[in-house]
Every structure is written in C-alpha cells, then in structure tokens.
PDB file of N, CA and C in Angstrom:
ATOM      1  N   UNK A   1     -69.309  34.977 162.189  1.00  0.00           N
ATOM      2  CA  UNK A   1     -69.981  34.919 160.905  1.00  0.00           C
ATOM      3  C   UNK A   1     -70.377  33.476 160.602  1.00  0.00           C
ATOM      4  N   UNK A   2     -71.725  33.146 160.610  1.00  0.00           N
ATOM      5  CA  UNK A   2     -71.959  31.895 160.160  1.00  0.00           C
ATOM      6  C   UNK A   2     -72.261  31.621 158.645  1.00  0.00           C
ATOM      7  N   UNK A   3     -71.801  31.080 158.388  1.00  0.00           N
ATOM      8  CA  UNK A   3     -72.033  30.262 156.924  1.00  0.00           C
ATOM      9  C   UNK A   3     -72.465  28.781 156.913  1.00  0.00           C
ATOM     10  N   UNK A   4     -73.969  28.856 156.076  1.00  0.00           N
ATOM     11  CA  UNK A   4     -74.541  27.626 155.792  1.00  0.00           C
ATOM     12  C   UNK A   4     -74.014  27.117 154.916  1.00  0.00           C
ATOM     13  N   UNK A   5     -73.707  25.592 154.851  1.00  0.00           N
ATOM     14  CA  UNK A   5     -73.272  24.655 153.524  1.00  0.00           C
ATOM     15  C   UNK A   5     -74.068  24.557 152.849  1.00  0.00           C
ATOM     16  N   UNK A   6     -73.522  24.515 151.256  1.00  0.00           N
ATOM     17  CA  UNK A   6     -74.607  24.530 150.661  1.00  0.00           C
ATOM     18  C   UNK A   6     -75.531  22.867 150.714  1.00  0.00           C
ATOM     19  N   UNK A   7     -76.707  23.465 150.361  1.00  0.00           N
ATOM     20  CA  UNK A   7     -77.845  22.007 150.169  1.00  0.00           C
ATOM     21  C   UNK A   7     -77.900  21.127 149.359  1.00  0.00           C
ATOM     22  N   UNK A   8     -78.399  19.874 149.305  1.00  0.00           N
ATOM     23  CA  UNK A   8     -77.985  19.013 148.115  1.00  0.00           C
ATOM     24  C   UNK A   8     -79.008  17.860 148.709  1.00  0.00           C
ATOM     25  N   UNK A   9     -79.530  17.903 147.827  1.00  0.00           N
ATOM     26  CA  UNK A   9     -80.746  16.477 147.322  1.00  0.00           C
ATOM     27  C   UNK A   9     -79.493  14.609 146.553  1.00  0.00           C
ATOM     28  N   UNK A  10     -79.657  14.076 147.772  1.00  0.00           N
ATOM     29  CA  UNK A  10     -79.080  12.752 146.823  1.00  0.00           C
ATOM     30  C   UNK A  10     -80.252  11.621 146.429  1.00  0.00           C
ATOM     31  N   UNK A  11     -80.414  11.109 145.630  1.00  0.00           N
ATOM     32  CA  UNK A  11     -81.469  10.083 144.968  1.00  0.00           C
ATOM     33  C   UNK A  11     -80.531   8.601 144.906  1.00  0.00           C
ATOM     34  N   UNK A  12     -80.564   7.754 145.930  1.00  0.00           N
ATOM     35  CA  UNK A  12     -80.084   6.324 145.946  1.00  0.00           C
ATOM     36  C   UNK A  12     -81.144   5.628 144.928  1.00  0.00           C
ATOM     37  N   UNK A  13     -81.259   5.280 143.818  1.00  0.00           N
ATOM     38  CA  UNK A  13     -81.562   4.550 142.518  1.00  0.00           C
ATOM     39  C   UNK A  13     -80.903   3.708 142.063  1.00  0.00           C
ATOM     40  N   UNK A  14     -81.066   2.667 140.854  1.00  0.00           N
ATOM     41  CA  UNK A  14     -81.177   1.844 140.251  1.00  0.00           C
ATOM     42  C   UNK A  14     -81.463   2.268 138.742  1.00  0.00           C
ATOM     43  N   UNK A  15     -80.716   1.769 137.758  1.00  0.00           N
ATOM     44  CA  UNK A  15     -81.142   1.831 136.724  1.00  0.00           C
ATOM     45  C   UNK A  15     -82.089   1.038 135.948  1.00  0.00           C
ATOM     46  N   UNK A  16     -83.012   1.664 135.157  1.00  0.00           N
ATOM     47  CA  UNK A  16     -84.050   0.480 134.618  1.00  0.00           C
ATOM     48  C   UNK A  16     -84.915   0.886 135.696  1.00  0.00           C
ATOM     49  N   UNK A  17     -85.240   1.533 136.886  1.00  0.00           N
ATOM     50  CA  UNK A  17     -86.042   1.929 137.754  1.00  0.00           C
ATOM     51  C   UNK A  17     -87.587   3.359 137.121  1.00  0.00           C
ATOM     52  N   UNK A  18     -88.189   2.764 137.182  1.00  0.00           N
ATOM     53  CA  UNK A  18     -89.017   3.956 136.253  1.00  0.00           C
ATOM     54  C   UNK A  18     -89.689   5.014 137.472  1.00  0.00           C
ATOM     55  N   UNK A  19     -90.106   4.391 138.419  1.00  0.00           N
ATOM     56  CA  UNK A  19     -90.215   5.321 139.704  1.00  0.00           C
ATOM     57  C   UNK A  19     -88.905   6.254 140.289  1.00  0.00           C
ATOM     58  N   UNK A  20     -88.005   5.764 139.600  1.00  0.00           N
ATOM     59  CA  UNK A  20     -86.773   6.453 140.129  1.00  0.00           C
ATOM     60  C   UNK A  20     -86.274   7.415 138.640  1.00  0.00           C
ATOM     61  N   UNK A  21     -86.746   7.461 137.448  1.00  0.00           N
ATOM     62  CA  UNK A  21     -86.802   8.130 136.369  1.00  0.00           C
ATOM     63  C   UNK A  21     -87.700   9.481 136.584  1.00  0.00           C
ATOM     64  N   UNK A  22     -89.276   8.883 137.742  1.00  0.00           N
ATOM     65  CA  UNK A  22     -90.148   9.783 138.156  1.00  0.00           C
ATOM     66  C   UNK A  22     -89.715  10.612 139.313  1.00  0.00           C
ATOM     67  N   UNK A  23     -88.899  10.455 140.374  1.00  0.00           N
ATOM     68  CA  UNK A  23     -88.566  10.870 141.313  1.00  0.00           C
ATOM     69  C   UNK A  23     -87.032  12.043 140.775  1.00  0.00           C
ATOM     70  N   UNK A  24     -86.940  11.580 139.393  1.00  0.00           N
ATOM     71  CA  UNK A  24     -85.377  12.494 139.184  1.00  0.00           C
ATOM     72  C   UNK A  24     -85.932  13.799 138.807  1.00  0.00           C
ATOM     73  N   UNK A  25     -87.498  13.591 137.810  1.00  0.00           N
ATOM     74  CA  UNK A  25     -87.852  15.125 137.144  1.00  0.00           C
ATOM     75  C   UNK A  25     -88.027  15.741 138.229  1.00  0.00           C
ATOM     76  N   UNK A  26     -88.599  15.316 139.467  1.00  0.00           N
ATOM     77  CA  UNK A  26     -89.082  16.183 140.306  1.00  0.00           C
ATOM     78  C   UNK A  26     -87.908  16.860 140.854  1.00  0.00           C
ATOM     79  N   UNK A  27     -87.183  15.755 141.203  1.00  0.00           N
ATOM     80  CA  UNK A  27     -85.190  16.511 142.108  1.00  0.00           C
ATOM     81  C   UNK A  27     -84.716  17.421 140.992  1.00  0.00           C
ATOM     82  N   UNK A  28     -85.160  17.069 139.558  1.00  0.00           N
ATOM     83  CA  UNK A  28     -84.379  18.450 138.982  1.00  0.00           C
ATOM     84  C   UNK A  28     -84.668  19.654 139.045  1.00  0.00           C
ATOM     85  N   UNK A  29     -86.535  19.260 138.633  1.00  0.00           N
ATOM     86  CA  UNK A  29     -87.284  20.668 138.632  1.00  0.00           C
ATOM     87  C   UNK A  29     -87.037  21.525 139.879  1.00  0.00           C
ATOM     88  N   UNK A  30     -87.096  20.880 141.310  1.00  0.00           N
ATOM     89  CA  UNK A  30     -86.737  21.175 142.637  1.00  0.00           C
ATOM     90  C   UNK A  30     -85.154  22.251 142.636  1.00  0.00           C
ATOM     91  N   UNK A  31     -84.414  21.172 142.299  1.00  0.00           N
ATOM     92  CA  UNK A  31     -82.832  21.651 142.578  1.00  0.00           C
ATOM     93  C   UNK A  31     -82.652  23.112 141.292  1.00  0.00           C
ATOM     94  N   UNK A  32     -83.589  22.885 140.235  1.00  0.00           N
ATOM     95  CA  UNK A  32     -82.917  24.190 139.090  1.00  0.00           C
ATOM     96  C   UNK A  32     -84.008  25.087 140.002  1.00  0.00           C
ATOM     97  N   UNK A  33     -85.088  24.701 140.007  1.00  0.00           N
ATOM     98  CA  UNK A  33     -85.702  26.392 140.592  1.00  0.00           C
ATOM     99  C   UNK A  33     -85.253  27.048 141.911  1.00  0.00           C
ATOM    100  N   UNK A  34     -84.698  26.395 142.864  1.00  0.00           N
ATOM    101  CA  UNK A  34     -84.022  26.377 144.045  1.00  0.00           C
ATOM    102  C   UNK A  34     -82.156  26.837 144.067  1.00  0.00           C
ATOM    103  N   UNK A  35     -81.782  26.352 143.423  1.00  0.00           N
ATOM    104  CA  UNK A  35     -80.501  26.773 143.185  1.00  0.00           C
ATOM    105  C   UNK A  35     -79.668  25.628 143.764  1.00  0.00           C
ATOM    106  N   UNK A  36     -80.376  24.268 143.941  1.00  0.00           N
ATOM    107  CA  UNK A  36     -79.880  23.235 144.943  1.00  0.00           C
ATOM    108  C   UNK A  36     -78.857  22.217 144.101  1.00  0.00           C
ATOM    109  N   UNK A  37     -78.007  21.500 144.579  1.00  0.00           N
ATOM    110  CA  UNK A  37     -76.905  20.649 143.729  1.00  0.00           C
ATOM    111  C   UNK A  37     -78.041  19.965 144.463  1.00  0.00           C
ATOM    112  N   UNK A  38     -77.958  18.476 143.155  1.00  0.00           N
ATOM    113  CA  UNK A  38     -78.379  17.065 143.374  1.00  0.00           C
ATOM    114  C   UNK A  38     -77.458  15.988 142.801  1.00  0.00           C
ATOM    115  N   UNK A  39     -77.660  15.313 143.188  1.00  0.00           N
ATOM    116  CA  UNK A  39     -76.909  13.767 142.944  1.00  0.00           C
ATOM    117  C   UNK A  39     -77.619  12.617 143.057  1.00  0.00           C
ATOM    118  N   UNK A  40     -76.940  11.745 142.415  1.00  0.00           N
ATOM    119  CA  UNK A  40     -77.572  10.192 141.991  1.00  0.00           C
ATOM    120  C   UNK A  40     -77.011   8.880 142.258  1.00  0.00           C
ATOM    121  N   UNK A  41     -76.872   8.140 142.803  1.00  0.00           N
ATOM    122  CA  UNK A  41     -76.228   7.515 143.404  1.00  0.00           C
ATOM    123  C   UNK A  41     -77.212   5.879 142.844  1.00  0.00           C
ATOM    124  N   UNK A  42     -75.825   5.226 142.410  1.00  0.00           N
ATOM    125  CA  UNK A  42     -76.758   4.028 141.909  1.00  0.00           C
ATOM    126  C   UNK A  42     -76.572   2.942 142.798  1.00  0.00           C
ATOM    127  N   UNK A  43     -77.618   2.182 143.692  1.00  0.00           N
ATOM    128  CA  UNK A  43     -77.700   1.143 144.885  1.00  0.00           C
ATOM    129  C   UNK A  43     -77.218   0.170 144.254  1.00  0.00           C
ATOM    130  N   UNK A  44     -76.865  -0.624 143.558  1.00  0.00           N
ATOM    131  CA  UNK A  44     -76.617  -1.772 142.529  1.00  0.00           C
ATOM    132  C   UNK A  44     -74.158  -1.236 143.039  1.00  0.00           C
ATOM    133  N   UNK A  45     -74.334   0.115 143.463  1.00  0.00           N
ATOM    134  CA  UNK A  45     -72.743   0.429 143.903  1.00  0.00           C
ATOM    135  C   UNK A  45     -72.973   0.636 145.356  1.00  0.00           C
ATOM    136  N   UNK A  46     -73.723   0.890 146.384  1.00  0.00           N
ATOM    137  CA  UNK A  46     -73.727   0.977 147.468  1.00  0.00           C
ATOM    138  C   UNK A  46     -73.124  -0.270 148.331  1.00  0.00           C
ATOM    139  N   UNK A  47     -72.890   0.100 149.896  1.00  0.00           N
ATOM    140  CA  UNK A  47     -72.148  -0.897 150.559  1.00  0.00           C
ATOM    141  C   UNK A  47     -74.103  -1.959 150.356  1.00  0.00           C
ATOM    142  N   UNK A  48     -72.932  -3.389 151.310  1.00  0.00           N
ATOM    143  CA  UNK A  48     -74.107  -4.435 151.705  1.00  0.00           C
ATOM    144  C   UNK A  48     -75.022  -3.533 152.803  1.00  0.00           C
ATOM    145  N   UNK A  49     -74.802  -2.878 153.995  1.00  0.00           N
ATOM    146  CA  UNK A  49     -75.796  -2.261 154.606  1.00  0.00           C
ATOM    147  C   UNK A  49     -76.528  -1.328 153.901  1.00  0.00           C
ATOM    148  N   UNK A  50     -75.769  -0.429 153.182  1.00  0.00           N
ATOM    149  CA  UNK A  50     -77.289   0.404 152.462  1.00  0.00           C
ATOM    150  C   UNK A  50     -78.104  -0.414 151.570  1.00  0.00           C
ATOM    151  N   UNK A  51     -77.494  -1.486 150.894  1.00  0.00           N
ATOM    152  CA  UNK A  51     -78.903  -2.008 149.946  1.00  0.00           C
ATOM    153  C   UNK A  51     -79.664  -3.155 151.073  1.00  0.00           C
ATOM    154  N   UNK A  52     -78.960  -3.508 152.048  1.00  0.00           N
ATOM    155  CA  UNK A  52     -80.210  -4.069 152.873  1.00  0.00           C
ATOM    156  C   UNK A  52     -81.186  -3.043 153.661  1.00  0.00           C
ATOM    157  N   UNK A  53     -80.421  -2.317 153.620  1.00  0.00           N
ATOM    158  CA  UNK A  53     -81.608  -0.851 154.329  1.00  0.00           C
ATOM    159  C   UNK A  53     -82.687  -0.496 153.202  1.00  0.00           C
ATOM    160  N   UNK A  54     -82.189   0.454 151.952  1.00  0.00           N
ATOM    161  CA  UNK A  54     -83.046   0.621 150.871  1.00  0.00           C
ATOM    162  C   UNK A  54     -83.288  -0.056 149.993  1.00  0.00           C
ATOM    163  N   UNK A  55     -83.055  -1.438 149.732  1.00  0.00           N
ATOM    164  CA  UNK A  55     -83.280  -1.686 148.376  1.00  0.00           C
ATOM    165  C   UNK A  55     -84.519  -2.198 148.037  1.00  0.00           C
ATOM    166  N   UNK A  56     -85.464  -2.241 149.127  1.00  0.00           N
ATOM    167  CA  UNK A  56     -87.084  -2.570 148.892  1.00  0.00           C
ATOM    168  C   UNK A  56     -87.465  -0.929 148.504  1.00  0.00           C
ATOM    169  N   UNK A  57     -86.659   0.069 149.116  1.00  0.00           N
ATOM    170  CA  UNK A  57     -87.439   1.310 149.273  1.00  0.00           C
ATOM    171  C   UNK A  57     -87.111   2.537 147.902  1.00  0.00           C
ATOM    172  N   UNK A  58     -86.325   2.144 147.087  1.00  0.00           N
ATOM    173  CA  UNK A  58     -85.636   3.399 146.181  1.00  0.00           C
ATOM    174  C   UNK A  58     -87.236   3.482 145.059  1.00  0.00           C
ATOM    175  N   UNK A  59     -86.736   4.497 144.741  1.00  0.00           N
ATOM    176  CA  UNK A  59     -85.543   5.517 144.974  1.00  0.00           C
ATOM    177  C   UNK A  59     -86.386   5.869 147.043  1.00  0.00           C
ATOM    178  N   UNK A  60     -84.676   6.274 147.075  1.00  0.00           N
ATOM    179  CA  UNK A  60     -84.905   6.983 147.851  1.00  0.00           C
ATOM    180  C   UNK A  60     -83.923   7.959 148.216  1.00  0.00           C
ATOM    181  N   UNK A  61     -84.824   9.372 148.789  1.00  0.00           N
ATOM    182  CA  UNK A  61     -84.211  10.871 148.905  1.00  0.00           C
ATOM    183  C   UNK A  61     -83.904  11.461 150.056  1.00  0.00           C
ATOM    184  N   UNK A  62     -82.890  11.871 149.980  1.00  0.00           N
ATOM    185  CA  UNK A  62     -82.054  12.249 150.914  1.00  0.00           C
ATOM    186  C   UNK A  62     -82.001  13.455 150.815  1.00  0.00           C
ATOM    187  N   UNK A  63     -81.840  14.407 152.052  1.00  0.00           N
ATOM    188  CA  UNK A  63     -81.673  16.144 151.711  1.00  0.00           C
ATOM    189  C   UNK A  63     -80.758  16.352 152.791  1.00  0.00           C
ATOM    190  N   UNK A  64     -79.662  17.170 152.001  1.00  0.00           N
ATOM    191  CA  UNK A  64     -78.312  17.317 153.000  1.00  0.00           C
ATOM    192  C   UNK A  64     -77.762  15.607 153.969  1.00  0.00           C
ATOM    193  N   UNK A  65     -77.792  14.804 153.492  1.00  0.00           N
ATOM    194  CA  UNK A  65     -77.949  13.287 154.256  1.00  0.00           C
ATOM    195  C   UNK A  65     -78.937  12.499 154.788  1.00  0.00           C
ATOM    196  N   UNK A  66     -79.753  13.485 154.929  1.00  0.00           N
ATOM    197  CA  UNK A  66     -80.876  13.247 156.065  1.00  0.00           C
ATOM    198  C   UNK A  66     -81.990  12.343 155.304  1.00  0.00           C
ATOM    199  N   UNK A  67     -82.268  11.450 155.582  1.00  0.00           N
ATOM    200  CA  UNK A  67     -83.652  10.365 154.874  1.00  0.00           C
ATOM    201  C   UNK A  67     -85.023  11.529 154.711  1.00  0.00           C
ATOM    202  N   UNK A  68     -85.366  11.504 153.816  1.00  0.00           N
ATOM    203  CA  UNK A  68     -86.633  12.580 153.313  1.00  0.00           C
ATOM    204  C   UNK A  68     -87.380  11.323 152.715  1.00  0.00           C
ATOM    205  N   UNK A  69     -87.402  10.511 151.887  1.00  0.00           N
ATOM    206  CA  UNK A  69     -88.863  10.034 151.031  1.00  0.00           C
ATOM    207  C   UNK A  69     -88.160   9.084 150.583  1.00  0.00           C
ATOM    208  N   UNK A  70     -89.118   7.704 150.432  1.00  0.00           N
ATOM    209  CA  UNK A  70     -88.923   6.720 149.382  1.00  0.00           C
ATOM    210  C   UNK A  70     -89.869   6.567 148.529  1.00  0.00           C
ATOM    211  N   UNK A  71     -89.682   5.723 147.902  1.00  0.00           N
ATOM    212  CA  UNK A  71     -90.729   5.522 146.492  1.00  0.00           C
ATOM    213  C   UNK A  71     -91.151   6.581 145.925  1.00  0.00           C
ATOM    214  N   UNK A  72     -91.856   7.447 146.306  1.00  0.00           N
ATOM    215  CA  UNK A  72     -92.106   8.447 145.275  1.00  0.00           C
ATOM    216  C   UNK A  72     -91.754   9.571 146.278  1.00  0.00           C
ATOM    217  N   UNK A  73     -91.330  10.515 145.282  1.00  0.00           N
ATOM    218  CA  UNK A  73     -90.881  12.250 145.673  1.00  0.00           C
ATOM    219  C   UNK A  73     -92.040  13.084 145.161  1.00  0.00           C
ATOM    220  N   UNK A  74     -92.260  13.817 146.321  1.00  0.00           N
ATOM    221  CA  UNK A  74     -93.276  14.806 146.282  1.00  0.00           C
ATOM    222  C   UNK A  74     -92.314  16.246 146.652  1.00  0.00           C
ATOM    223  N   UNK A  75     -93.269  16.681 145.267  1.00  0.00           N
ATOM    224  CA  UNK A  75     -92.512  18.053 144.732  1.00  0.00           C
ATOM    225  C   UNK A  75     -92.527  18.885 146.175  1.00  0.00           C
ATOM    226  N   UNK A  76     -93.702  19.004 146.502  1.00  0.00           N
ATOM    227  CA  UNK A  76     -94.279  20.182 148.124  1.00  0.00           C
ATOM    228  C   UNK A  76     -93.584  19.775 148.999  1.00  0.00           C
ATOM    229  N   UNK A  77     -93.580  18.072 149.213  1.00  0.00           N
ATOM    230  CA  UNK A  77     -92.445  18.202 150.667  1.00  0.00           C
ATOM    231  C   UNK A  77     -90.688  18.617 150.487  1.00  0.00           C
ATOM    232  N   UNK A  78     -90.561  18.322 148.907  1.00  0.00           N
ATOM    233  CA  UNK A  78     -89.416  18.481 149.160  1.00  0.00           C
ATOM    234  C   UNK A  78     -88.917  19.759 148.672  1.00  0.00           C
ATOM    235  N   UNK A  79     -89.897  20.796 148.555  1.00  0.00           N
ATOM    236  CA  UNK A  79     -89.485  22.576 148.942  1.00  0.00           C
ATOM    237  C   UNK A  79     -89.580  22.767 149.769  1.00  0.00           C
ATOM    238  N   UNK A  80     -90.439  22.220 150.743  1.00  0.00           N
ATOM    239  CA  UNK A  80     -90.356  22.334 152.000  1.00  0.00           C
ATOM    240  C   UNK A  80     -89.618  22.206 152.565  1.00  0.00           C
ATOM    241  N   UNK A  81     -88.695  20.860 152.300  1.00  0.00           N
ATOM    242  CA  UNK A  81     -87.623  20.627 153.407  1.00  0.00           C
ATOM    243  C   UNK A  81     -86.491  21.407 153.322  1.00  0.00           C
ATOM    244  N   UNK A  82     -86.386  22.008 151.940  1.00  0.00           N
ATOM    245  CA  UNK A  82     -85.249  22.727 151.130  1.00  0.00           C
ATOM    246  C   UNK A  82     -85.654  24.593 151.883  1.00  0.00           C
ATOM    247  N   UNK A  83     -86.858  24.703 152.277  1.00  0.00           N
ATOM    248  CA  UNK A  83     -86.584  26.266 152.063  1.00  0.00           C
ATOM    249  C   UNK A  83     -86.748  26.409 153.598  1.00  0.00           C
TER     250      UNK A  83
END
C-alpha cells in the first residue's frame, strides 16, 4: 500500500518584502483551493548558506523541498507542479 506525503508549498521571505506579500496571495489562493499546507519561512532566520544562495532571489518557492520559483510566483506553474 503506498501512501503519498502530504504536499506543502514553503515561501523563504523577508519581511517588509512586497514581492513576497505578492507571492503569499498566490501560495494561499493555491494551497486553500488545493487542499495544500504552506509555510513561511523568514531568510533574515535562515543558516549563512541559504541566505547566500537566496537572498538576491526571495521570495523564493519551494514545493515539497524542491526549488520551484523566485521572485515572483505564478499561479499556473504552481498548480501545475502541485497536481
């Protein structure tokens, strides 16, 4: 019997970020019509390697771990990646 884990959208952000204010309506609208958990994760708490990796790039979205999008979230790719 296999069982999938469930899915989950994380958003590495910054507060005071307004592209990352724009990238959250979309992860919500996404995650409530989907049935998906999301999370938020503020880079300003990340280790020194993740903010030298993202911190030119946030927000940036993650699905199930996996790197999906920076700077801006697009609603279509990310049902896509979800369904």
């Amino acid at each position: 019997m296999s069982h999938e884990s469930p899915r989950v959208i994380t958003m590495l952000g910054k507060p005071g970020c307004h592209l990352c204010d724009e990238a959250l309506k979309v992860i919500e609208t996404v995650a409530a019509d989907l049935g998906v958990r999301y999370e938020v994760r503020d880079i300003t708490h990340a280790s020194q390697e993740e903010r030298d990796e993202y911190w030119d790039k946030i927000p940036v979205t993650f699905v199930d771990g996996v790197q999906h999008d920076f700077w801006r979230v697009s609603e279509k790719r990310l049902r896509a990646a979800l369904s």
